[in-house]
Protein backbone atom coordinates (compact mmCIF):
# COMPACT_ATOMS: atom_id res chain seq x y z
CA UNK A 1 13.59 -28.94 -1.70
CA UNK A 2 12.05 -25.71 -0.94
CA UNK A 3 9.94 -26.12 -4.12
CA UNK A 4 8.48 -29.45 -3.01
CA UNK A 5 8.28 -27.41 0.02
CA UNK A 6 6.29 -24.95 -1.80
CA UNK A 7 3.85 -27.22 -3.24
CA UNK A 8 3.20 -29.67 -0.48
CA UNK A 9 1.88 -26.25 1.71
CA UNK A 10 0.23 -25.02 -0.83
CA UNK A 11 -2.03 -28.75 -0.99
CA UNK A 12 -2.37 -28.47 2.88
CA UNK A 13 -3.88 -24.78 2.34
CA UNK A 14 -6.22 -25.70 -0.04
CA UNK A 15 -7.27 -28.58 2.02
CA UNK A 16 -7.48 -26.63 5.15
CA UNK A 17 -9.52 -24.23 3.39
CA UNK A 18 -12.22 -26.96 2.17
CA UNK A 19 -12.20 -27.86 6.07
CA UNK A 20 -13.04 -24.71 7.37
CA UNK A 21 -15.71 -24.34 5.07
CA UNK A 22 -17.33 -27.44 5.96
CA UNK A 23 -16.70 -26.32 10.13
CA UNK A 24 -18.20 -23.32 9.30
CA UNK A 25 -21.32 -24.26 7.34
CA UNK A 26 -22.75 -25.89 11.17
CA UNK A 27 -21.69 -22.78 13.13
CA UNK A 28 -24.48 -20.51 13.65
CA UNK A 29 -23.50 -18.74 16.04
CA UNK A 30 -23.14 -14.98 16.08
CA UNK A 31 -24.75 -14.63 12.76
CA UNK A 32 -27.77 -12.16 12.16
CA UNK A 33 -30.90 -14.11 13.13
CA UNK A 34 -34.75 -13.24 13.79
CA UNK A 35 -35.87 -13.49 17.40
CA UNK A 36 -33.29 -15.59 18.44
CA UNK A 37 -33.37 -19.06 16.65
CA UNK A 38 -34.79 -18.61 13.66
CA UNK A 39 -32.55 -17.71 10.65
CA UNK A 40 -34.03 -15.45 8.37
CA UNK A 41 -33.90 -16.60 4.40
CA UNK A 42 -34.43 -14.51 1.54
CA UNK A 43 -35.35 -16.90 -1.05
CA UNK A 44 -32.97 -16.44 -3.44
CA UNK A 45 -32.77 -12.84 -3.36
CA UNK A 46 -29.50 -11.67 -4.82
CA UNK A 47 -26.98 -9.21 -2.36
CA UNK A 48 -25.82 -6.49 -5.36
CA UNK A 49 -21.78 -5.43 -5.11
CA UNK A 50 -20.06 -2.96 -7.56
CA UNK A 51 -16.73 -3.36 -7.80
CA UNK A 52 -13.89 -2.73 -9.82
CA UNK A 53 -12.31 -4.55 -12.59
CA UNK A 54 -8.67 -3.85 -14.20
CA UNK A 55 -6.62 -4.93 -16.89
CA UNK A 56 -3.86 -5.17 -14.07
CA UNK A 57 -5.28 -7.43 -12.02
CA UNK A 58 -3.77 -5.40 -8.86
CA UNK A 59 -7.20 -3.02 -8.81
CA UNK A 60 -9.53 -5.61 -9.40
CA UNK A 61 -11.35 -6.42 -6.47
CA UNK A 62 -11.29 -10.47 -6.24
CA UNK A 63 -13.11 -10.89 -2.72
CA UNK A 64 -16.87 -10.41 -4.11
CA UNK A 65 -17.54 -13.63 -6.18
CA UNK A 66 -16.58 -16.25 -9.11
CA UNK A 67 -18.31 -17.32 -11.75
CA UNK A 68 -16.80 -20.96 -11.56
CA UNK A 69 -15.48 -22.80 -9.22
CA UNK A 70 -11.61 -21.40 -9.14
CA UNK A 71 -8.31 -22.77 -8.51
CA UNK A 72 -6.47 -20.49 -6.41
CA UNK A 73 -6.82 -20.53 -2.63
CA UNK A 74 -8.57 -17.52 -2.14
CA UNK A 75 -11.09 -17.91 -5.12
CA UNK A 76 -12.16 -21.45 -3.67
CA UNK A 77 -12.45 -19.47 0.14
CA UNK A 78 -14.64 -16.98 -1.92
CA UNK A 79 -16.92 -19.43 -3.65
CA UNK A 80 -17.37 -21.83 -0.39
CA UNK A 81 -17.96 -18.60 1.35
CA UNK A 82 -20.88 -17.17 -1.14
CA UNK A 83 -22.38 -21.02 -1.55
CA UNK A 84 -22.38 -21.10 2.17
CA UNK A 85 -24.39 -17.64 3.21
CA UNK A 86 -26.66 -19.30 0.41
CA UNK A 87 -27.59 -22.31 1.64
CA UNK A 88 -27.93 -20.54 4.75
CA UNK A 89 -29.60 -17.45 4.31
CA UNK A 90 -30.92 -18.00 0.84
CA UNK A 91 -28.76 -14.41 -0.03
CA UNK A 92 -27.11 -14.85 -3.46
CA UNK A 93 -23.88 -12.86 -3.55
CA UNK A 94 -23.46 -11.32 -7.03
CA UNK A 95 -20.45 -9.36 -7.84
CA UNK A 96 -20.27 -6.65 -10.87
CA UNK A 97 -17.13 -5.31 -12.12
CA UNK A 98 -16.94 -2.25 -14.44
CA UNK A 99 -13.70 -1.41 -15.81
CA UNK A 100 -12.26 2.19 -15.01
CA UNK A 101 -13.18 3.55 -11.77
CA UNK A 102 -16.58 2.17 -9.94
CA UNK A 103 -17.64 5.54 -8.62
CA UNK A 104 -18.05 6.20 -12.03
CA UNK A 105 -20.63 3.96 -12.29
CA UNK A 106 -22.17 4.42 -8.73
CA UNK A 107 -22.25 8.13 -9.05
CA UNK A 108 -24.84 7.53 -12.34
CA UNK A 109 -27.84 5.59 -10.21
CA UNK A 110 -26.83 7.71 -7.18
CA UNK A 111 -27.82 11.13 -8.84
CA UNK A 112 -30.71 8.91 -10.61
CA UNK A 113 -31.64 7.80 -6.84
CA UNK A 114 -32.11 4.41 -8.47
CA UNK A 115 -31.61 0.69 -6.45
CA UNK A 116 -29.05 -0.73 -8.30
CA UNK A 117 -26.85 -2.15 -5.63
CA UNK A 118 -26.73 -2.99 -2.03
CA UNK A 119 -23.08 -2.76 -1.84
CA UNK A 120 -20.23 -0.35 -2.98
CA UNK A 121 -16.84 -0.96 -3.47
CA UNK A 122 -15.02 2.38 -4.27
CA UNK A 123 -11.57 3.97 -3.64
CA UNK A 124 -11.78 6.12 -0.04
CA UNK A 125 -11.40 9.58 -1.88
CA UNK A 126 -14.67 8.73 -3.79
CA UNK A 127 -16.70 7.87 -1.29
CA UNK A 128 -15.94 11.60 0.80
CA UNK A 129 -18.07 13.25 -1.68
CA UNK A 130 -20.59 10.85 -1.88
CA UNK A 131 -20.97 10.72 1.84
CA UNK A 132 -21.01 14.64 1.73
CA UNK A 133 -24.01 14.37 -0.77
CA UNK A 134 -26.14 12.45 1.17
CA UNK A 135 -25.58 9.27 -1.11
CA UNK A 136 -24.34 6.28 1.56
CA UNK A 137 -26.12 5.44 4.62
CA UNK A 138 -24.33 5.15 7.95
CA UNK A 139 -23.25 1.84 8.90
CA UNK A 140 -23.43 2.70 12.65
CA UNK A 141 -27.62 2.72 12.03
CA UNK A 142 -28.21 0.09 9.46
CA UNK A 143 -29.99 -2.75 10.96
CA UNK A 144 -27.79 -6.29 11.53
CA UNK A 145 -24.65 -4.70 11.36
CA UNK A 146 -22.29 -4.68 14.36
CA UNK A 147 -19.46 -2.88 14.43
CA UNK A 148 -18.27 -4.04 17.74
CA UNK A 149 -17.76 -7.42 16.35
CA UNK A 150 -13.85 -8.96 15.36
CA UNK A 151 -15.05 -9.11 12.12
CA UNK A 152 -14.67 -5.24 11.94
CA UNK A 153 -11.64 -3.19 11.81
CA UNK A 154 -11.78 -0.85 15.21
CA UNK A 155 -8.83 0.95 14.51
CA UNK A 156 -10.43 1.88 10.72
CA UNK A 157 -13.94 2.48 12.01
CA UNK A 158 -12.51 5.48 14.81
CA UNK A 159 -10.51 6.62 12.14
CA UNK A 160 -12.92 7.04 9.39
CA UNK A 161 -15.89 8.25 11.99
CA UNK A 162 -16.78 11.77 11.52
CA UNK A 163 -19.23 13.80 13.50
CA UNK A 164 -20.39 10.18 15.02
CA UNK A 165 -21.36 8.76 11.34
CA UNK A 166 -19.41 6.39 9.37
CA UNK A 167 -20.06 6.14 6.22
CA UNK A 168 -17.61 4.36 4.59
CA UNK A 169 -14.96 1.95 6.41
CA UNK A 170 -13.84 -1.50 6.13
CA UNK A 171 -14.22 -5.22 7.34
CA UNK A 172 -12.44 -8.85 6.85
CA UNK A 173 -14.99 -8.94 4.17
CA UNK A 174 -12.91 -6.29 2.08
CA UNK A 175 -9.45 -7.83 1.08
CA UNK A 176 -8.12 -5.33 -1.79
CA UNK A 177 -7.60 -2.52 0.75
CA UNK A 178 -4.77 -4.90 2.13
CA UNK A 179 -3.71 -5.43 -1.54
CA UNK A 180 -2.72 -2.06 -1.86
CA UNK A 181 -1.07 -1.07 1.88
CA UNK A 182 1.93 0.23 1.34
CA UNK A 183 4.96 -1.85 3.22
CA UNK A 184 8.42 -2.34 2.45
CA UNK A 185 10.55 -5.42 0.72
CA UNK A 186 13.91 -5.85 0.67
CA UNK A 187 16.20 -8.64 -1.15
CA UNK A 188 17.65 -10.42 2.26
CA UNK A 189 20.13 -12.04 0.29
CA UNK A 190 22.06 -8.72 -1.10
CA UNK A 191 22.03 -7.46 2.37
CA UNK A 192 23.57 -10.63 3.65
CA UNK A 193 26.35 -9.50 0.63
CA UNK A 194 26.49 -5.69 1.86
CA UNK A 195 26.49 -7.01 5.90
CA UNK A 196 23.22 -5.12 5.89
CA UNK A 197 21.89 -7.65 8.10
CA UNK A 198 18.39 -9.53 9.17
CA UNK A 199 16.56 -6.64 9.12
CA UNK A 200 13.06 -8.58 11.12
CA UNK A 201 15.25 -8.07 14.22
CA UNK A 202 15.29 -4.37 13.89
CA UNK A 203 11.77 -4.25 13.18
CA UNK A 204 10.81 -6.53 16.16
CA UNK A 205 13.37 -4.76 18.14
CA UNK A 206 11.62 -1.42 17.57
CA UNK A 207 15.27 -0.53 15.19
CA UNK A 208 13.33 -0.19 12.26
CA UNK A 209 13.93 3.65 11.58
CA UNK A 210 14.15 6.23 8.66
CA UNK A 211 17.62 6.52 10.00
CA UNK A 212 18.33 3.07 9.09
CA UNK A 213 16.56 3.19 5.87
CA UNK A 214 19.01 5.96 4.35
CA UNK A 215 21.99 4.50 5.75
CA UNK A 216 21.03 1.49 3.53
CA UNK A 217 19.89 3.84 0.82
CA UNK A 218 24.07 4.58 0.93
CA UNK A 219 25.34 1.44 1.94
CA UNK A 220 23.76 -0.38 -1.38
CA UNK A 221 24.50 1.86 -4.17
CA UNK A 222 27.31 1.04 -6.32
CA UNK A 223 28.53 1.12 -9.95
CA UNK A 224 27.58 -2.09 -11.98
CA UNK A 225 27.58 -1.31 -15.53
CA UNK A 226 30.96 0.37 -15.99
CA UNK A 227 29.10 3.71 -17.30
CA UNK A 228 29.58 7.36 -14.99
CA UNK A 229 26.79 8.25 -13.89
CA UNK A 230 23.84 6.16 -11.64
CA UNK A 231 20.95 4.56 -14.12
CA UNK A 232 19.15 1.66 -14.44
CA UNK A 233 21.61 -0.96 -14.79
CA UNK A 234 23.70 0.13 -11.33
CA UNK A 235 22.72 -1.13 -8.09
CA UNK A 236 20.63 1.05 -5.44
CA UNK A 237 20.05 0.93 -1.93
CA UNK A 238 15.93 2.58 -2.34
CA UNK A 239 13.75 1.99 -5.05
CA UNK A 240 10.36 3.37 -5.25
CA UNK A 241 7.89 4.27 -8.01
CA UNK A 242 6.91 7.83 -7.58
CA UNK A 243 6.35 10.66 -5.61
CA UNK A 244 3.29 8.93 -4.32
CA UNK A 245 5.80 6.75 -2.05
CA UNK A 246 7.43 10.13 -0.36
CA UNK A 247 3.79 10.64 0.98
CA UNK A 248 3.49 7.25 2.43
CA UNK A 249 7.20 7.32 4.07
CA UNK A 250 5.85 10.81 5.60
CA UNK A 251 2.86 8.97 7.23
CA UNK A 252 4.61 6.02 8.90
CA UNK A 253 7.42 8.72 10.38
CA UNK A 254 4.61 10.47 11.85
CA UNK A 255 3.61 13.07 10.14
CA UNK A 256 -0.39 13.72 9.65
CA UNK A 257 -2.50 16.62 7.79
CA UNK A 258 -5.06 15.85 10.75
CA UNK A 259 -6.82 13.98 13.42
CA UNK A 260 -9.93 14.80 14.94
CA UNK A 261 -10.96 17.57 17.03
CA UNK A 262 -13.22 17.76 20.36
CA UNK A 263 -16.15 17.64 18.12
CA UNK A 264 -15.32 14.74 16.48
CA UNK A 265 -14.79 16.22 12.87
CA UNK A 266 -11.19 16.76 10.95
CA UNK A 267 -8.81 18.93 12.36
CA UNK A 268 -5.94 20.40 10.29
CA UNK A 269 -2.74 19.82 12.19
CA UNK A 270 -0.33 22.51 10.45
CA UNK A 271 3.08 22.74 9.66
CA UNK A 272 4.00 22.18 13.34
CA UNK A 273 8.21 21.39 13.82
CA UNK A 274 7.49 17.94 14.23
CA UNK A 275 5.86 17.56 11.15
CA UNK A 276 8.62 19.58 9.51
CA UNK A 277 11.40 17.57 10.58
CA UNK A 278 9.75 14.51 9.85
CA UNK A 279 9.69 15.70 6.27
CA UNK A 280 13.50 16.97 6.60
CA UNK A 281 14.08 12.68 7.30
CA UNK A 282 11.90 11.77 4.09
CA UNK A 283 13.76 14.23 2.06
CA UNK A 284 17.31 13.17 3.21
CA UNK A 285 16.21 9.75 1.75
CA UNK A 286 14.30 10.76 -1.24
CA UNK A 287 16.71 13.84 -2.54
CA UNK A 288 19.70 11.83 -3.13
CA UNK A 289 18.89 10.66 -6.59
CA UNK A 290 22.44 8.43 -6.62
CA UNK A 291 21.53 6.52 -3.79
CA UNK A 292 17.47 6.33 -4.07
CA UNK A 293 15.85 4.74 -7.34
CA UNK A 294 12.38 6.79 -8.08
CA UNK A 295 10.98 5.45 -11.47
CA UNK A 296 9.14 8.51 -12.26
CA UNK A 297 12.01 10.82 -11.68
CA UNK A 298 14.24 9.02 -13.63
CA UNK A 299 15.23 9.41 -17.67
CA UNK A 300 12.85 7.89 -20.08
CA UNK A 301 16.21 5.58 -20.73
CA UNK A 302 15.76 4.31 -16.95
CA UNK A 303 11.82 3.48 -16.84
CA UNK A 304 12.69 -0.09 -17.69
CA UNK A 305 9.78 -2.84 -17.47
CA UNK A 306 7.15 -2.08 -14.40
CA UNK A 307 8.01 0.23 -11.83
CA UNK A 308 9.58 -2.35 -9.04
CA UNK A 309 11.40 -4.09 -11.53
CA UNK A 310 14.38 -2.04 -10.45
CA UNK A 311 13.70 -4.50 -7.26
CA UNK A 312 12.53 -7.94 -8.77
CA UNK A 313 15.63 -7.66 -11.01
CA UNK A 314 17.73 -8.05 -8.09
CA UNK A 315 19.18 -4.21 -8.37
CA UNK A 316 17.80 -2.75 -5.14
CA UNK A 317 18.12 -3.90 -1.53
CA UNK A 318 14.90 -2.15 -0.58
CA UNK A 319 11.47 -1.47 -2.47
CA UNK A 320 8.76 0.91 -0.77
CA UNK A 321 5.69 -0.43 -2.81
CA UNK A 322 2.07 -2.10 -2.07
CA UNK A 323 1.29 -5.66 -1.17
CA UNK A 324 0.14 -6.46 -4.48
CA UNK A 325 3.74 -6.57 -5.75
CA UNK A 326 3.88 -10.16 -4.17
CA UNK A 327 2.29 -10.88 -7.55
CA UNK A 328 4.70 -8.88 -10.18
CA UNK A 329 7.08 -10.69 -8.16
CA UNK A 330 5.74 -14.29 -8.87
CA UNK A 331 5.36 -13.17 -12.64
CA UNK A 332 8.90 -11.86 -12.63
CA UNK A 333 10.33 -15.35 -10.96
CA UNK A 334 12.50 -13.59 -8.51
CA UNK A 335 15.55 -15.72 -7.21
CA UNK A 336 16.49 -14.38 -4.41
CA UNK A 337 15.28 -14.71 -0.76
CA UNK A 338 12.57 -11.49 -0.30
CA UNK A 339 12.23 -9.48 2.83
CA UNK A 340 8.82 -8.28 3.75
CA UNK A 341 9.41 -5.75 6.49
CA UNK A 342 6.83 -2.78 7.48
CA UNK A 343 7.33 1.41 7.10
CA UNK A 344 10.43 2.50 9.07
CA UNK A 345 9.64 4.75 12.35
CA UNK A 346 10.57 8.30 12.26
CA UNK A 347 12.99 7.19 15.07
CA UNK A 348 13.14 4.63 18.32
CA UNK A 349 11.12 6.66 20.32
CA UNK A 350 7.62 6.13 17.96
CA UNK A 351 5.52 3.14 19.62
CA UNK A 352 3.76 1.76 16.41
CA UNK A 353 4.68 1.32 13.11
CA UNK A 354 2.65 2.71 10.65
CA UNK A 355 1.14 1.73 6.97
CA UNK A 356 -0.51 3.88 4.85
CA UNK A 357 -3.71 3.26 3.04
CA UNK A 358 -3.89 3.61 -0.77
CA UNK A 359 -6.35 6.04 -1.10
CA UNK A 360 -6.59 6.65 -4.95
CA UNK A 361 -6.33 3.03 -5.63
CA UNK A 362 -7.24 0.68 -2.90
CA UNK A 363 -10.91 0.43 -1.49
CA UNK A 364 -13.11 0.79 0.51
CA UNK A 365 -16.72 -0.50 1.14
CA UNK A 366 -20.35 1.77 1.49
CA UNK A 367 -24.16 0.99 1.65
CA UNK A 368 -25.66 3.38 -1.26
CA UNK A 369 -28.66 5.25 0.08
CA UNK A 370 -30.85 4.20 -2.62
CA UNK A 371 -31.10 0.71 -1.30
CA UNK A 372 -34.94 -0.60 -1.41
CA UNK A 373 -34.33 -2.35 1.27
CA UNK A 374 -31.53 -1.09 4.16
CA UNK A 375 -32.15 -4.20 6.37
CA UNK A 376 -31.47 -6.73 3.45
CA UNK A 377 -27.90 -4.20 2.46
CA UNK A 378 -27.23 -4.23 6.30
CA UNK A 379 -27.97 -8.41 6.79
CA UNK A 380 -25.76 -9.28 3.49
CA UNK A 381 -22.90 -6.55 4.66
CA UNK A 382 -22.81 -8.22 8.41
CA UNK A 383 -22.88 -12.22 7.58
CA UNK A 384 -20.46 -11.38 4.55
CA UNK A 385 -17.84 -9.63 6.77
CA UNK A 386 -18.40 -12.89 9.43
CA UNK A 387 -18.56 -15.63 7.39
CA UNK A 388 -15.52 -14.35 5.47
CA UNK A 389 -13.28 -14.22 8.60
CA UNK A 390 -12.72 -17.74 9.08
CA UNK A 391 -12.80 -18.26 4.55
CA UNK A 392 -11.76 -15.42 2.03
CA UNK A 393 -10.06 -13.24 4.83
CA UNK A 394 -8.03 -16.24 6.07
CA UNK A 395 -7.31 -17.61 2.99
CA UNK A 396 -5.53 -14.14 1.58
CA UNK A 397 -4.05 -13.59 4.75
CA UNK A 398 -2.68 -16.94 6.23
CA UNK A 399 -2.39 -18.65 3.55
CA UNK A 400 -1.51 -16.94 0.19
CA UNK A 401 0.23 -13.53 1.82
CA UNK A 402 1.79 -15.36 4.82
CA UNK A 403 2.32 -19.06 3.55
CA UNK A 404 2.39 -19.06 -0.29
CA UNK A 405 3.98 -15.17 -0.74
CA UNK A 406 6.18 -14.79 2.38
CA UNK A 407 6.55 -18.24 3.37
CA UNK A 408 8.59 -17.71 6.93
CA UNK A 409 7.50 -16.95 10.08
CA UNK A 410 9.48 -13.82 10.65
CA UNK A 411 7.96 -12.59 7.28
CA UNK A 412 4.59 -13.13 8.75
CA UNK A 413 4.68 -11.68 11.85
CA UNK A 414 5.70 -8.73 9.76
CA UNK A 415 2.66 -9.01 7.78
CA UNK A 416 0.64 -8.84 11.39
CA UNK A 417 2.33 -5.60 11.92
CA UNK A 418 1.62 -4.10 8.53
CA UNK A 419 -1.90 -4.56 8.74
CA UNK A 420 -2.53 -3.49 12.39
CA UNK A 421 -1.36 0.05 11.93
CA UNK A 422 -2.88 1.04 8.27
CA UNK A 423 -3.85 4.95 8.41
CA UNK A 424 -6.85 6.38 7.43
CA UNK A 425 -5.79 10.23 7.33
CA UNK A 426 -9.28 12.30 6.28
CA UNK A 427 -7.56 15.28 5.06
CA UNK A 428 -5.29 12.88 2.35
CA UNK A 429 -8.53 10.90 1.63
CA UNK A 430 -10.76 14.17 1.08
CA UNK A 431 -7.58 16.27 0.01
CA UNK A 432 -9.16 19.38 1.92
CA UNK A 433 -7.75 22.24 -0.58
CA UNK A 434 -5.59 20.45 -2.13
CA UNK A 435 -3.13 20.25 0.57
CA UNK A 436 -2.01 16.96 -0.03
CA UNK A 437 -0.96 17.75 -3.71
CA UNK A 438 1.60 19.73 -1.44
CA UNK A 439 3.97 16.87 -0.65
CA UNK A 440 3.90 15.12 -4.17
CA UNK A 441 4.81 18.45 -5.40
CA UNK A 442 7.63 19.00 -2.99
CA UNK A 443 9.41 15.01 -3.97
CA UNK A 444 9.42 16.42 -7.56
CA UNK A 445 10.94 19.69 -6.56
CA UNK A 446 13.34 18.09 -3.98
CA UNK A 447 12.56 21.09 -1.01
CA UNK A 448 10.79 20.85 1.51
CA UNK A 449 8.68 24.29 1.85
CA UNK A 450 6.01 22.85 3.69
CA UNK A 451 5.06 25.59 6.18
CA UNK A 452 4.88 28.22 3.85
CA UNK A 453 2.32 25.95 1.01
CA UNK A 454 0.37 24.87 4.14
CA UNK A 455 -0.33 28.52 5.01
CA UNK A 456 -1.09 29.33 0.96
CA UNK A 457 -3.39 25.84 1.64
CA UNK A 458 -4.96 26.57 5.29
CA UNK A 459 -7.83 28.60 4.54
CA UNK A 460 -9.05 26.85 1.42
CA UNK A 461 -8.95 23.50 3.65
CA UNK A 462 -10.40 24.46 6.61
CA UNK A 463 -13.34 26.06 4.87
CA UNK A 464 -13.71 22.61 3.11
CA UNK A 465 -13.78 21.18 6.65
CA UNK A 466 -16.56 23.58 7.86
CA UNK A 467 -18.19 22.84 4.78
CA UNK A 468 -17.80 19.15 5.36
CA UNK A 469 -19.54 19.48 9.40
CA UNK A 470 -22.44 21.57 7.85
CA UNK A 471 -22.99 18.76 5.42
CA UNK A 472 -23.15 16.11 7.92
CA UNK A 473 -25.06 17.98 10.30
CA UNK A 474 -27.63 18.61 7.73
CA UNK A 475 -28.05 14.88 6.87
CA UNK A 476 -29.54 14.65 10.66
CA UNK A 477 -32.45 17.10 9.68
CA UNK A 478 -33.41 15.27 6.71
């Protein structure tokens, strides 16, 4: 029943998609425009995106364009979307993928100072150095684009604003830097078994806590395969695929490398005691190597399949991991009922819960400053991120993460929650000194000797951060 379920939403989706496109082609309003009424058209001029292509199809990005008309929900949203702002504006959206890394690519006709796109689509640690160089053009100037509108993420834009300038940010436009947040899953049905409970009440409650997530961590592991010793083949309260993931639990309890200062630039934070402690919590989970399941610390013997199939397998109540595993999970045909839950708090008394951007391989969107034309990269950036709000945005979000992946209303909400709170810390995405090698390095060694590596770290990254305001401030006297 749930099956037919299944496929009788999936037919509605599709079909409300188709609608909204049709609504949406008569809307004009709040759409960039010449002198009120009249729409401009560019006669077929083509809107240039570089973006990335992958033989896992988790860092591709899919929101740009398709070649044919697709099947899946989103693709159809994307292609209704492009042949709309078409029609409409006479802007052809053309996508290019290069395999690898696209800052690769971009930082070739950057150097060259040559016009070869109007639209970038790199990860966020790429584009600090390019925005340090002089090579992206501030989205806050650019004419057409407005910030202030929904179709804009606020919360992303004051985090990713230095010195006043933004260089690089994100929209509803974007949709594979909500692919990669990091969030939390959990098999509802073997914590039914362990009388773990519902665990969407604690997180609507405001319950949801580290404190919770290790007592689960203990309350799920057990002995399956007959065989001394915890491996692959046991069950585990925590899995998780690498030291990556210790980082991520760090940010949602809390802790920060920096925020910004009175004049409006990074500001390192240090190895205060609340930062400290909220590392003690991560480490209480992450150093008990019987209870928590991290692939890359585990014997070659142990790195079975992809690194969540500790979860999909049914051999973990909880998985810290991205978004994208919805789709390793389809592939793996899990059977039982999945949890989709946010970060845990550091404890009851945090207001927000937290997610944390991917920032080696998620994305995020800049204007090149070798654009012929800044008004045409400024028009195509501004109707892409409106029309796609009510067609490629909604279709990811409402209808393949909440309806086809998650498919309950609790699990949905959730998803709201996730995506509200995603952190854009500078000093991770610019990695001033290498300080945020620090807490990868610590997960591997299992102590937590974070005040003493932040001092060894300090000076190198704030001299990086001075470096970083006299680069900025010299792109105003150019």
């Amino acid at each position: 029943m749930k099956t037919m379920l299944r496929v009788l939403s999936l037919v509605l989706a599709i079909m409300m998609v188709a609608t909204t496109f049709i609504a949406c082609k008569k809307d004009d309003g709040n759409k960039p425009d010449d002198e009120g009424d009249k729409i401009i058209n560019w006669e077929g001029e083509e809107y240039r995106v570089l973006g990335r292509e992958y033989e896992n199809n988790m860092f591709t990005n899919f929101e740009i364009d398709r070649e044919t008309m697709p099947e899946d929900v989103v693709g159809i949203a994307v292609w209704n979307r492009n042949a709309a702002i078409k029609e409409k504006y006479g802007l052809d959206v053309v996508g290019t993928l290069v395999t690898g890394k696209p800052e690769n690519e971009a930082k070739i006709f950057l150097e060259a100072g040559e016009d070869a796109y109007d639209l970038i689509l790199c990860t966020p640690n790429s584009f600090h150095p390019f925005a340090m160089q002089g090579y992206l053009l501030d989205l806050k100037t650019l004419d057409y684009v407005d910030i202030t509108k929904d179709c804009w993420n606020e919360y992303a834009n004051t985090q990713l604003t230095m010195g006043g300038k933004l260089f690089y940010t994100t929209n509803k436009f974007l949709l594979h830097d909500k692919h990669r947040t990091w969030m939390v899953f959990y098999n509802r049905d073997l914590a039914k078994d362990l009388n773990i409970g519902y665990l969407e009440t604690e997180v609507f409650d405001g319950k949801w806590t580290m404190d919770r997530l290790i007592e689960i961590a203990k309350l799920g592991a057990a002995e399956k395969d007959g065989v001394d010793g915890m491996s692959y083949y046991d069950q585990w309260g925590v899995g998780m695929s690498d030291s990556y993931c210790f980082t991520q639990l760090a940010l949602a309890s809390g802790f920060r490398f920096s925020d910004h200062g009175n004049n409006g630039y990074p500001q390192l934070l240090g190895a205060t005691d609340q930062m400290v402690t909220v590392l003690d919590k991560v480490f209480e989970l992450t150093a008990d190597d019987n209870t928590c399941f991290i692939h890359t610390f585990r014997p070659e013997s142990d790195k079975i399949g992809l690194d969540n199939s500790i979860f999909s397998t049914g051999n973990a109540v909880v998985l810290v991991d991205v978004i994208s595993s919805f789709d390793d999970f389809a592939v793996a045909g899990i059977t039982f009922d999945l949890g989709t839950i946010p970060n845990p708090k550091f404890n009851e008394d945090q207001e927000d819960y937290y997610s944390a951007a991917n920032v080696g391989n998620g994305t995020l969107l800049g204007v090149p400053a070798t654009v012929y034309d800044p008004a045409k990269a400024g028009f195509g950036l501004q109707v892409l991120a409106e029309e796609s709000a009510a067609t490629s945005y909604d279709a990811y979000i409402e209808t393949k993460c909440k309806l086809q992946d998650v498919y309950d209303e609790d699990g949905a909400k959730c998803l709201d929650i996730i995506f509200e709170g995603v952190v854009y810390d500078i000093a991770q995405i610019a990695n001033f000194g290498g300080l945020c090698d620090v807490l990868s390095n610590m997960a591997r060694a299992g102590v937590n000797n974070y005040t003493s590596q932040f001092k060894k770290y300090e000076k190198k990254a704030n001299n990086e951060i001075t470096k970083l305001k006299e680069a900025y401030e010299k792109l105003d006297q150019q």
